[in-house]
N, C-alpha and C. Protein backbone atom coordinates (compact mmCIF):
# COMPACT_ATOMS: atom_id res chain seq x y z
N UNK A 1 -27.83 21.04 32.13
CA UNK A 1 -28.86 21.72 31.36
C UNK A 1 -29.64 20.74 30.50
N UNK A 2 -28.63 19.68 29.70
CA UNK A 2 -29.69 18.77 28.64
C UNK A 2 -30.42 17.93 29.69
N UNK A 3 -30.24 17.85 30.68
CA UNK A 3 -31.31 16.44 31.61
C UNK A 3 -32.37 17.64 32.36
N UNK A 4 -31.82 18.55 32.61
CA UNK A 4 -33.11 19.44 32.92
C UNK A 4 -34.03 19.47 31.79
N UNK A 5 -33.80 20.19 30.26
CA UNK A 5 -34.27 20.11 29.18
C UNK A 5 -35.28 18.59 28.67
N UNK A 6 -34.12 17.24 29.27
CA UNK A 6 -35.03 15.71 29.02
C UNK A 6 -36.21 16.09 30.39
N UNK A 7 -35.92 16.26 31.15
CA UNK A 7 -37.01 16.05 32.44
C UNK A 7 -38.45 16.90 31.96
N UNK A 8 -38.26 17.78 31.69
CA UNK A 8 -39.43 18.92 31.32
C UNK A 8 -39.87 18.16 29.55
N UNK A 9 -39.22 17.25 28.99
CA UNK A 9 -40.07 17.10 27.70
C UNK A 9 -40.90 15.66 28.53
N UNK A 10 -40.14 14.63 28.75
CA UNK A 10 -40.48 13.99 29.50
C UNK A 10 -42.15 13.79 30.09
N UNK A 11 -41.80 15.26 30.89
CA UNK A 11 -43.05 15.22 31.25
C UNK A 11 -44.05 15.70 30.55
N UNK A 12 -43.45 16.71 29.26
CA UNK A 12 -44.61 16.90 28.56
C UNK A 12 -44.97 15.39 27.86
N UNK A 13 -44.41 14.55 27.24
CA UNK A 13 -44.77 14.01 26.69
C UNK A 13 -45.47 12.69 27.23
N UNK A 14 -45.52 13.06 28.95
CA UNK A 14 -45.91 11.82 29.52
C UNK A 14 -45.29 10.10 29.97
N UNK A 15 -44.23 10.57 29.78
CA UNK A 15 -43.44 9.26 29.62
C UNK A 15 -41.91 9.47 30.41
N UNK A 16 -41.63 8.93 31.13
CA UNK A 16 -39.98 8.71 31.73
C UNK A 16 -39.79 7.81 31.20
N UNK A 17 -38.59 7.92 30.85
CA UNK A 17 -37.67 7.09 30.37
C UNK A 17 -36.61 6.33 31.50
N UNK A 18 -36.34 4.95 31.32
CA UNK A 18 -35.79 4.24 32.56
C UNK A 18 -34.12 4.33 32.16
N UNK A 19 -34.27 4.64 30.59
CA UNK A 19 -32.53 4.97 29.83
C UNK A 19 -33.08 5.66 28.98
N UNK A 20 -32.81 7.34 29.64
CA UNK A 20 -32.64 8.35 28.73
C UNK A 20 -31.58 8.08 27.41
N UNK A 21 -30.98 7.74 27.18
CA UNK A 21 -30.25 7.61 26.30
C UNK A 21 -30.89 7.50 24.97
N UNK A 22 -31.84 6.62 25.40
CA UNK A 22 -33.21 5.73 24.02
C UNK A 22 -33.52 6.95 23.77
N UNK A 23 -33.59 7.74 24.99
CA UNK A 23 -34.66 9.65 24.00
C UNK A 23 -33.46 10.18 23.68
N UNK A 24 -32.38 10.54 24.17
CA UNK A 24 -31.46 11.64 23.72
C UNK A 24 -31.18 10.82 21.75
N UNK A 25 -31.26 9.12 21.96
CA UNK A 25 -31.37 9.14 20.28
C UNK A 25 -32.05 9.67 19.72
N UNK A 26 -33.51 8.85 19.88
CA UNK A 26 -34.50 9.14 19.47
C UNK A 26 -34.56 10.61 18.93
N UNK A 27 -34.31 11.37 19.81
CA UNK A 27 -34.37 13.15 19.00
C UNK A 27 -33.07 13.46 18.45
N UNK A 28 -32.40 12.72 17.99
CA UNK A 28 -31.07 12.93 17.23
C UNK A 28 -31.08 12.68 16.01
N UNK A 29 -31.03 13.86 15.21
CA UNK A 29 -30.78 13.52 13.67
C UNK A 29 -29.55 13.40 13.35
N UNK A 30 -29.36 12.79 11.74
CA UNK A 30 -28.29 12.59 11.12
C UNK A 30 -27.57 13.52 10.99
N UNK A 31 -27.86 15.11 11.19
CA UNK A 31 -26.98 15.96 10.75
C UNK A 31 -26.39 16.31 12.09
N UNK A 32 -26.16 15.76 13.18
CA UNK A 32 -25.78 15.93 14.18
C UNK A 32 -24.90 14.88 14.33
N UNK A 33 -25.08 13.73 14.24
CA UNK A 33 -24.00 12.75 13.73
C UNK A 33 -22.96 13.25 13.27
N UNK A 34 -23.04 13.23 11.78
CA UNK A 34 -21.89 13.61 11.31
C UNK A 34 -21.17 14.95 11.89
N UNK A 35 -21.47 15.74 12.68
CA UNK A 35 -21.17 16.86 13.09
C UNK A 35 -20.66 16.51 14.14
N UNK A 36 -20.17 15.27 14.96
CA UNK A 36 -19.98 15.23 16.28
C UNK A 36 -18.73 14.56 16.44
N UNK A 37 -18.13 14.74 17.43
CA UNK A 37 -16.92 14.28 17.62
C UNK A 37 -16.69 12.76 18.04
N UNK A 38 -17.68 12.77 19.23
CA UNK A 38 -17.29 11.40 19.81
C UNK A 38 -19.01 10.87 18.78
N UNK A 39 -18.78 9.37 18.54
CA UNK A 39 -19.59 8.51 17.76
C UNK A 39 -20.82 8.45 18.70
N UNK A 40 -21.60 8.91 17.86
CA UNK A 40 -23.44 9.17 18.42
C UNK A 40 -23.80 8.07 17.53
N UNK A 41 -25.38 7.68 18.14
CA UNK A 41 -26.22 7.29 16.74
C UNK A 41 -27.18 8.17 16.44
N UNK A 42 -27.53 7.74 15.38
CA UNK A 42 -28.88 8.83 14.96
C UNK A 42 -30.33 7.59 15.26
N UNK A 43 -31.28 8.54 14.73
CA UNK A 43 -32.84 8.22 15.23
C UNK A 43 -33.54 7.00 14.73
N UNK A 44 -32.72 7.26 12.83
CA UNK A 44 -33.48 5.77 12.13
C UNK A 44 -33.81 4.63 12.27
N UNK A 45 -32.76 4.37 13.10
CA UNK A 45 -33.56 2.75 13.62
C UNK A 45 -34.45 2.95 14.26
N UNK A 46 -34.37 3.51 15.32
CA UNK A 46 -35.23 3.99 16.22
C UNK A 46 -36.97 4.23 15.45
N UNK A 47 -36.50 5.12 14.29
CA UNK A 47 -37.66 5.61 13.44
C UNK A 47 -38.34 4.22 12.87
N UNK A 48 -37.85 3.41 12.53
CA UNK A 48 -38.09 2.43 11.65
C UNK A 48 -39.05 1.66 12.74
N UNK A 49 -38.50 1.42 13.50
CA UNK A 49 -38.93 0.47 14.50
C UNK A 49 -40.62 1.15 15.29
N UNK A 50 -40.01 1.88 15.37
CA UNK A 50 -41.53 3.11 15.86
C UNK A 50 -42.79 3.03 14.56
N UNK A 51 -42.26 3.21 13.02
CA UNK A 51 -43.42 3.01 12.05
C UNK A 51 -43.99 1.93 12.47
N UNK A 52 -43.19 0.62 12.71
CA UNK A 52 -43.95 -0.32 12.81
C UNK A 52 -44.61 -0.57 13.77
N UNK A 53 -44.91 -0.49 14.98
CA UNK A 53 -45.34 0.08 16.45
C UNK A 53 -46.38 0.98 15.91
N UNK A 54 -45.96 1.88 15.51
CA UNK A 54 -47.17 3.22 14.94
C UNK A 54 -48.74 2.41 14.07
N UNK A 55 -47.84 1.74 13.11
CA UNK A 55 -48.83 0.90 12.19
C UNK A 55 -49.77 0.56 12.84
N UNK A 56 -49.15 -0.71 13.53
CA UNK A 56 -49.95 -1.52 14.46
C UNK A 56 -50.68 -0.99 15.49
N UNK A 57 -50.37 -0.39 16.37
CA UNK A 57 -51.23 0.30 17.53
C UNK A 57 -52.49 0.75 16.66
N UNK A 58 -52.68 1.57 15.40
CA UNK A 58 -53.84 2.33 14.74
C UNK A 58 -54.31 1.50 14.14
N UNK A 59 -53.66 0.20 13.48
CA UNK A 59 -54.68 -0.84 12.86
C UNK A 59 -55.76 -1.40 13.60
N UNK A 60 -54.81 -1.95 14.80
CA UNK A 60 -55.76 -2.24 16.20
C UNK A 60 -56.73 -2.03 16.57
N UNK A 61 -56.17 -0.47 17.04
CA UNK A 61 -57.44 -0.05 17.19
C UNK A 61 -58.72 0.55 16.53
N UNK A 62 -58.49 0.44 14.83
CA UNK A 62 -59.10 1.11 14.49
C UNK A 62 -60.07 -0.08 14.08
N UNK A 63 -59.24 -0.98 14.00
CA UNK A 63 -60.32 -2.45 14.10
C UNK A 63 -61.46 -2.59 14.94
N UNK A 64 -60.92 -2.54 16.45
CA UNK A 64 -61.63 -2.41 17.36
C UNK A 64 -62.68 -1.58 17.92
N UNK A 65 -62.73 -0.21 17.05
CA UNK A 65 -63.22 0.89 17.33
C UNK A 65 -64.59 0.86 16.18
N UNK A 66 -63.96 0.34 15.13
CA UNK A 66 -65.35 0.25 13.83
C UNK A 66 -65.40 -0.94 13.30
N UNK A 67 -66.49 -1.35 14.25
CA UNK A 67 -66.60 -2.71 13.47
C UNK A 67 -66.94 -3.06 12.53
N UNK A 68 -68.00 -2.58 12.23
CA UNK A 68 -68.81 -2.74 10.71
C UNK A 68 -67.87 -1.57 9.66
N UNK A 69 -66.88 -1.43 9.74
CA UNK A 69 -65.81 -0.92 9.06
C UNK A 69 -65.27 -1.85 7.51
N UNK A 70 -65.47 -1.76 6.67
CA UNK A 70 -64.39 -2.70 5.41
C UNK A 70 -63.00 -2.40 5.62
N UNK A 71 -62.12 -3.54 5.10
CA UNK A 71 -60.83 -3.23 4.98
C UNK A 71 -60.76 -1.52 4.41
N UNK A 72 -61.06 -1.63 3.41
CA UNK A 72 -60.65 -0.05 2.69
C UNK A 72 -60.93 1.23 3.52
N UNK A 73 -62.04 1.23 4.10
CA UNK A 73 -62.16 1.92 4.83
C UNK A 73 -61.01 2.04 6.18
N UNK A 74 -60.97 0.67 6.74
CA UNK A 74 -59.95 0.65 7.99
C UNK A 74 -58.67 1.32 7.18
N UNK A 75 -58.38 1.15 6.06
CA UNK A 75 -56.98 1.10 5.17
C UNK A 75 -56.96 2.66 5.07
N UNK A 76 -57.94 3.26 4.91
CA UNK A 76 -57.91 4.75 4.81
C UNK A 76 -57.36 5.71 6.24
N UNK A 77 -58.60 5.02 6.94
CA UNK A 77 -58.38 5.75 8.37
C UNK A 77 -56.54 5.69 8.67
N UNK A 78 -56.79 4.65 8.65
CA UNK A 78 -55.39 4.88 9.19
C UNK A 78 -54.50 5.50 8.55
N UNK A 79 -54.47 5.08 7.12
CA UNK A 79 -53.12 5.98 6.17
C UNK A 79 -53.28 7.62 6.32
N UNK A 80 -54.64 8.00 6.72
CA UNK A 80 -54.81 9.51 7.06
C UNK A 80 -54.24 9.78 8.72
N UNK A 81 -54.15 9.16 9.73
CA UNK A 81 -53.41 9.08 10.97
C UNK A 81 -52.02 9.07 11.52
N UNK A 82 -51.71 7.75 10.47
CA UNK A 82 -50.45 7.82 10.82
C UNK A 82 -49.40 8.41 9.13
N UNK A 83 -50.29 9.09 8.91
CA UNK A 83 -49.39 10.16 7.46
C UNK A 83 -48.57 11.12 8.09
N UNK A 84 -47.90 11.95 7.38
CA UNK A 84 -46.30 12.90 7.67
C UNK A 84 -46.98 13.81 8.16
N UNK A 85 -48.21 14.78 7.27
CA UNK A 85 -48.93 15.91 8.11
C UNK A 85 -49.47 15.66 9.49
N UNK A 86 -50.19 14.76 9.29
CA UNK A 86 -50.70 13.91 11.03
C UNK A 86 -49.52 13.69 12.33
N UNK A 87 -48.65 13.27 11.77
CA UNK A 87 -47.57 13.17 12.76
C UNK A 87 -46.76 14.21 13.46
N UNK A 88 -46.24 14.93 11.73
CA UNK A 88 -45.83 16.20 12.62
C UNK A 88 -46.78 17.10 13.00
N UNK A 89 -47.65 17.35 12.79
CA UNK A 89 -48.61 18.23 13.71
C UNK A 89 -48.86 18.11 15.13
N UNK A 90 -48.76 16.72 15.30
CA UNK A 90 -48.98 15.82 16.59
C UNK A 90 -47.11 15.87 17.65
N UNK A 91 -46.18 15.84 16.56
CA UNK A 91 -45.05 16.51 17.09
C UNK A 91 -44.93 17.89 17.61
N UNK A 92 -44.89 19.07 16.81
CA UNK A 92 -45.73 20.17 16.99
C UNK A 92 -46.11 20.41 18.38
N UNK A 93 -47.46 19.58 18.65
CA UNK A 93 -47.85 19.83 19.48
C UNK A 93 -47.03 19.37 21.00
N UNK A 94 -46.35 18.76 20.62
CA UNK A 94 -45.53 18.17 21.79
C UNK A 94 -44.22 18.50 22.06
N UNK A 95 -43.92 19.36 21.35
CA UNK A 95 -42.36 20.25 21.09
C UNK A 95 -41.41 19.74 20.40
N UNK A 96 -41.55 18.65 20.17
CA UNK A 96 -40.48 17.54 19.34
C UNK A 96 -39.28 18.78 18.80
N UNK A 97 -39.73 19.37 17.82
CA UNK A 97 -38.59 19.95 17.43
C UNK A 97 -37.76 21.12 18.48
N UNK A 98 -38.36 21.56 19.42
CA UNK A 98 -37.72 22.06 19.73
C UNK A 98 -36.60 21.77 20.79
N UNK A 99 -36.52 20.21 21.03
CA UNK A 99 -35.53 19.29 21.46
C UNK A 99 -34.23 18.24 20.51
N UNK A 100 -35.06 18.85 19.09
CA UNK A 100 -33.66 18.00 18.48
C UNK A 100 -32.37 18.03 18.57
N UNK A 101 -31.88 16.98 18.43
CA UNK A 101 -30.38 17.55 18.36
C UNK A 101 -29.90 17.33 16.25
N UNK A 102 -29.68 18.29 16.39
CA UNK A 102 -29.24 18.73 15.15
C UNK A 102 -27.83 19.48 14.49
N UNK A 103 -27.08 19.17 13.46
CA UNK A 103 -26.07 19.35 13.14
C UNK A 103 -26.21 20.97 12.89
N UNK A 104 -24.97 21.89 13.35
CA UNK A 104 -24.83 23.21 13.03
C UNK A 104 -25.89 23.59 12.08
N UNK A 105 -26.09 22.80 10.61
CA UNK A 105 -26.36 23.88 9.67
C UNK A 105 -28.18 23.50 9.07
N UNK A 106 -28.11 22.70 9.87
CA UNK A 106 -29.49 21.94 9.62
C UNK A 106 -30.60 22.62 10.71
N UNK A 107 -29.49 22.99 12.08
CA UNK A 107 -30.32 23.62 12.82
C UNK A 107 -30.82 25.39 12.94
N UNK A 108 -29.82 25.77 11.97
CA UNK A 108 -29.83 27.06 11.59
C UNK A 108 -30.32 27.32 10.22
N UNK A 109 -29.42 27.48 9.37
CA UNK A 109 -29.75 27.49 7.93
C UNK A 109 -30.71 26.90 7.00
N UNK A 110 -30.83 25.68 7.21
CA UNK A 110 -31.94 24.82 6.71
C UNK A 110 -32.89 24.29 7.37
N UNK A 111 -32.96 25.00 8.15
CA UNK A 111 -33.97 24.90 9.65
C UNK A 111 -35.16 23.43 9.23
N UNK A 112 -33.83 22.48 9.48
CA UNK A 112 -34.21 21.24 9.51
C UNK A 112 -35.08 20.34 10.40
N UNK A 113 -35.12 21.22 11.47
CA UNK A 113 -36.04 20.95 12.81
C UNK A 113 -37.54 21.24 12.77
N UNK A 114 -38.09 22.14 11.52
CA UNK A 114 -38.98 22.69 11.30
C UNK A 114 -39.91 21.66 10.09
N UNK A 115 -39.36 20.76 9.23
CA UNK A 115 -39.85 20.23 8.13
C UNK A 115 -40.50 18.88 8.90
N UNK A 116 -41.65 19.35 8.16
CA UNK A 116 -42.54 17.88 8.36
C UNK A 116 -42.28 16.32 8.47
N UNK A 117 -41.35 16.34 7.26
CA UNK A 117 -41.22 15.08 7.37
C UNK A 117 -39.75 14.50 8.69
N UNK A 118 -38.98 15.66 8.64
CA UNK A 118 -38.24 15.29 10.43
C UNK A 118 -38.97 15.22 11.82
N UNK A 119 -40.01 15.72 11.52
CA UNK A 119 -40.82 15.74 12.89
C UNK A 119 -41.37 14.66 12.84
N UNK A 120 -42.28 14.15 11.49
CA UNK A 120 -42.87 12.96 12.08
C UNK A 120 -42.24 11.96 11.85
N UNK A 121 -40.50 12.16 11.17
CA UNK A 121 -39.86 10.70 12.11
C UNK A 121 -39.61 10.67 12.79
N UNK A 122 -39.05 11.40 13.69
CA UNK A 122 -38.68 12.18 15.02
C UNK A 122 -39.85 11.21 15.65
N UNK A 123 -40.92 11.95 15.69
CA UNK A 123 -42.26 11.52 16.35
C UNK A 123 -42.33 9.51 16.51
N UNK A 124 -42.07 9.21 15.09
CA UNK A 124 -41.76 7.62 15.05
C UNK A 124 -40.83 7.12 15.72
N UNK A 125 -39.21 7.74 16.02
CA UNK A 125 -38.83 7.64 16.51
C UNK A 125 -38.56 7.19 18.29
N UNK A 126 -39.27 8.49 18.83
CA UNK A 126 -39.58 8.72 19.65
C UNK A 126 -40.87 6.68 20.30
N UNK A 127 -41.98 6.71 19.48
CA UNK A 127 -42.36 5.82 19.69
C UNK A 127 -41.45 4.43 19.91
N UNK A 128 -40.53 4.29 18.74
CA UNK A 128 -38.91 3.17 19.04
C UNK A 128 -38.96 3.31 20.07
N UNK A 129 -38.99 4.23 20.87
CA UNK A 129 -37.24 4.16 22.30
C UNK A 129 -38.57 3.67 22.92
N UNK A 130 -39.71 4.13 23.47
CA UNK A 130 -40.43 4.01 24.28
C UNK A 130 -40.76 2.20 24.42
N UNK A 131 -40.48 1.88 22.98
CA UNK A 131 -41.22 0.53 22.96
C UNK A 131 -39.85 -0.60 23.55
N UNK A 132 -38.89 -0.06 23.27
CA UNK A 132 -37.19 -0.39 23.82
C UNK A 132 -37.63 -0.32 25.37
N UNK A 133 -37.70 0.86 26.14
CA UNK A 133 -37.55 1.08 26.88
C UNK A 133 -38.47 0.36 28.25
N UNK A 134 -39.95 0.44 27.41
CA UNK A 134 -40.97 0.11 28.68
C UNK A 134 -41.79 -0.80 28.22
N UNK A 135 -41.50 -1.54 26.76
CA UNK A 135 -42.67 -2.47 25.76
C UNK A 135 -43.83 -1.69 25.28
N UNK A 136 -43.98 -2.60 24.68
CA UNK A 136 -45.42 -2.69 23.45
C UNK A 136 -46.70 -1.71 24.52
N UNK A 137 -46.88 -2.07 25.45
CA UNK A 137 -48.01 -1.66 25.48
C UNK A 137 -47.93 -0.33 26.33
N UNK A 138 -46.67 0.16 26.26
CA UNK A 138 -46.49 1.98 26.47
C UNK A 138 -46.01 2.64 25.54
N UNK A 139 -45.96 1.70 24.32
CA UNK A 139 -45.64 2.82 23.20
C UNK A 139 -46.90 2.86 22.61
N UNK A 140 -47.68 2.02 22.66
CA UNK A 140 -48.76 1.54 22.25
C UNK A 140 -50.25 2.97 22.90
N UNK A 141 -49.53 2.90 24.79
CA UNK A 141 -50.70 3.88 24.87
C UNK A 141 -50.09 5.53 24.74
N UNK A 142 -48.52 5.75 24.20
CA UNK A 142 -48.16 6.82 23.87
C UNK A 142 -49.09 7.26 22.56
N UNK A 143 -48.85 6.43 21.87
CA UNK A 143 -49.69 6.26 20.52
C UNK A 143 -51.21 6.87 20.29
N UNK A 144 -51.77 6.02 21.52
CA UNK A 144 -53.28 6.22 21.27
C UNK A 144 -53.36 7.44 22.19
N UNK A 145 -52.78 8.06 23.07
CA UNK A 145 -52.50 9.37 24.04
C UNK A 145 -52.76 10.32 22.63
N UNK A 146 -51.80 9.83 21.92
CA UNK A 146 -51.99 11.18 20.89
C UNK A 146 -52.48 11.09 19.76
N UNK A 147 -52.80 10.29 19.37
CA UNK A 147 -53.24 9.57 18.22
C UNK A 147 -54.94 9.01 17.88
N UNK A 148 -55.09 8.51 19.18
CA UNK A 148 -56.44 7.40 19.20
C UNK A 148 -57.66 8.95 18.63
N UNK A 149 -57.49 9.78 19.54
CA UNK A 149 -59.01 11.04 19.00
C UNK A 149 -58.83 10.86 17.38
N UNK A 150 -57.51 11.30 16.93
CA UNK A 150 -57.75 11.39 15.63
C UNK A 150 -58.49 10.42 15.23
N UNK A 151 -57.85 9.11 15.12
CA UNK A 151 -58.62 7.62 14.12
C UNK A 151 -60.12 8.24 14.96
N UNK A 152 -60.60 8.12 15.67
CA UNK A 152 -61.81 8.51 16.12
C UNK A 152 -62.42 9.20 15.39
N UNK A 153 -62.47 10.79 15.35
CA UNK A 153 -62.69 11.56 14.77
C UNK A 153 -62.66 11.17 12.77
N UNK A 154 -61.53 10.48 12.50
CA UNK A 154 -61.27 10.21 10.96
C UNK A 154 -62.34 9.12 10.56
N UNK A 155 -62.59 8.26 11.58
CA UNK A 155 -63.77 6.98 11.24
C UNK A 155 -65.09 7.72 11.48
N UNK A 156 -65.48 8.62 11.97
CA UNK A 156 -66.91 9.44 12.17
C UNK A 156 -66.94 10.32 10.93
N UNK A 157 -66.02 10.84 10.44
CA UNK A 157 -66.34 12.49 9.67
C UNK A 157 -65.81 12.06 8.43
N UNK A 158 -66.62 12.32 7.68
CA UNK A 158 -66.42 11.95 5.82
C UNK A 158 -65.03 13.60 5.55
N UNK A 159 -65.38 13.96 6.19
CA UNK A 159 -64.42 15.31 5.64
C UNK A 159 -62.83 15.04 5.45
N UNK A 160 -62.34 14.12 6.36
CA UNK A 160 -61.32 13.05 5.92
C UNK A 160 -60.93 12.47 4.89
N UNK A 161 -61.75 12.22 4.10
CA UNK A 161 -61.51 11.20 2.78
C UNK A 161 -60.54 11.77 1.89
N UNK A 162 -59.67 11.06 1.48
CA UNK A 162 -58.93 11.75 0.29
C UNK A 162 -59.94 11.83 -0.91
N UNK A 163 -59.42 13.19 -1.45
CA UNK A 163 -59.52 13.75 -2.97
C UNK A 163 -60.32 12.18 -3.93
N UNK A 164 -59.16 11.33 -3.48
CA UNK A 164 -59.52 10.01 -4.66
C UNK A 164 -60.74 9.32 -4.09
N UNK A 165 -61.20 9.05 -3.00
CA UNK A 165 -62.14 8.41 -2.33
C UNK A 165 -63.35 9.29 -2.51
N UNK A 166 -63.39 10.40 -2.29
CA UNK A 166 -64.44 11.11 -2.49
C UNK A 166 -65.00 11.28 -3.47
N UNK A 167 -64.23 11.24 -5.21
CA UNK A 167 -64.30 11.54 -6.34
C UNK A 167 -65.10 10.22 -6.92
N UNK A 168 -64.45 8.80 -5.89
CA UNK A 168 -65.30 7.70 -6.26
C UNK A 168 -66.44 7.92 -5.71
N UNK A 169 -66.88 8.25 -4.37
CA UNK A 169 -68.25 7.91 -4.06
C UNK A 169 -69.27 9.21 -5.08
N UNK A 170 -68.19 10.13 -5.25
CA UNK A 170 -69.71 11.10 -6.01
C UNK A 170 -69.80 10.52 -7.40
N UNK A 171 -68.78 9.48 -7.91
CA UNK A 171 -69.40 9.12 -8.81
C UNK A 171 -70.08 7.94 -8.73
């Protein structure tokens, strides 16, 4: 049942994995860890490793995409892209949570699978294994698969700007 379950996210998410294993982490939280008998790992490294992958792929390209762009500006776009709402929404859309593996009470009670900020490490995560699994430049176009419209869209439309950026230019 769970490799039927990997095959069908898989393909939603566009990507086989050559060692499922990297995904069955990748969607493994900590509260499933400690809940388990035989020694699992959880996602964090995985997560950690994916921010930085995440970073980079949107700096890139957001370099590449606006040229006559300033740092601050590039510095914005992106911190609005690859932010917690941006991510998990972008999880969301890709089912992330509804593949976690999660400890008894996290997956019920504190419906831990549902909070923003697990999805879009999850989501970071997820980027880790891929970059483990197949390199830089398929986590890279996982990234911009789901990611690149946004920076697009965020470098065209002022409606983006944070609260603080906006408050400077009207003054």
């Amino acid at each position: 049942m769970i490799d039927e379950q990997l095959d069908d996210f898989q393909e939603r998410i566009g990507v086989r994995f050559n060692d499922p294993s990297l995904l069955l982490q990748a969607l493994t939280h900590a509260s499933f860890c400690n809940e388990s008998k035989e020694p699992v790992s959880d996602n964090e490294r995985l997560e950690f490793l994916g921010d930085a992958i995440l970073n980079t792929s949107i700096a890139v390209h957001a370099f590449l995409s606006f040229p006559e762009a300033t740092e601050g500006e590039l510095t914005r776009m992106k911190a609005l892209v690859v932010s917690e709402p941006a991510l998990a929404e972008q999880a969301r859309n890709l089912g992330i949570g509804d593949h976690l593996r999660l400890g008894k009470g996290a997956a019920t009670g504190d419906k831990v699978g549902e909070m923003p900020s697990v999805l879009a490490n999850t989501f970071e995560s997820l980027i880790g294994a891929i970059f483990l699994d197949a390199g830089f430049e398929a986590a890279k176009g996982f990234v911009l698969r789901n990611l690149g419209e946004m920076l697009l869209d965020v470098g065209s439309q002022s409606k983006y700007l944070d609260c603080k950026s906006k408050l400077q230019f009207w003054c």
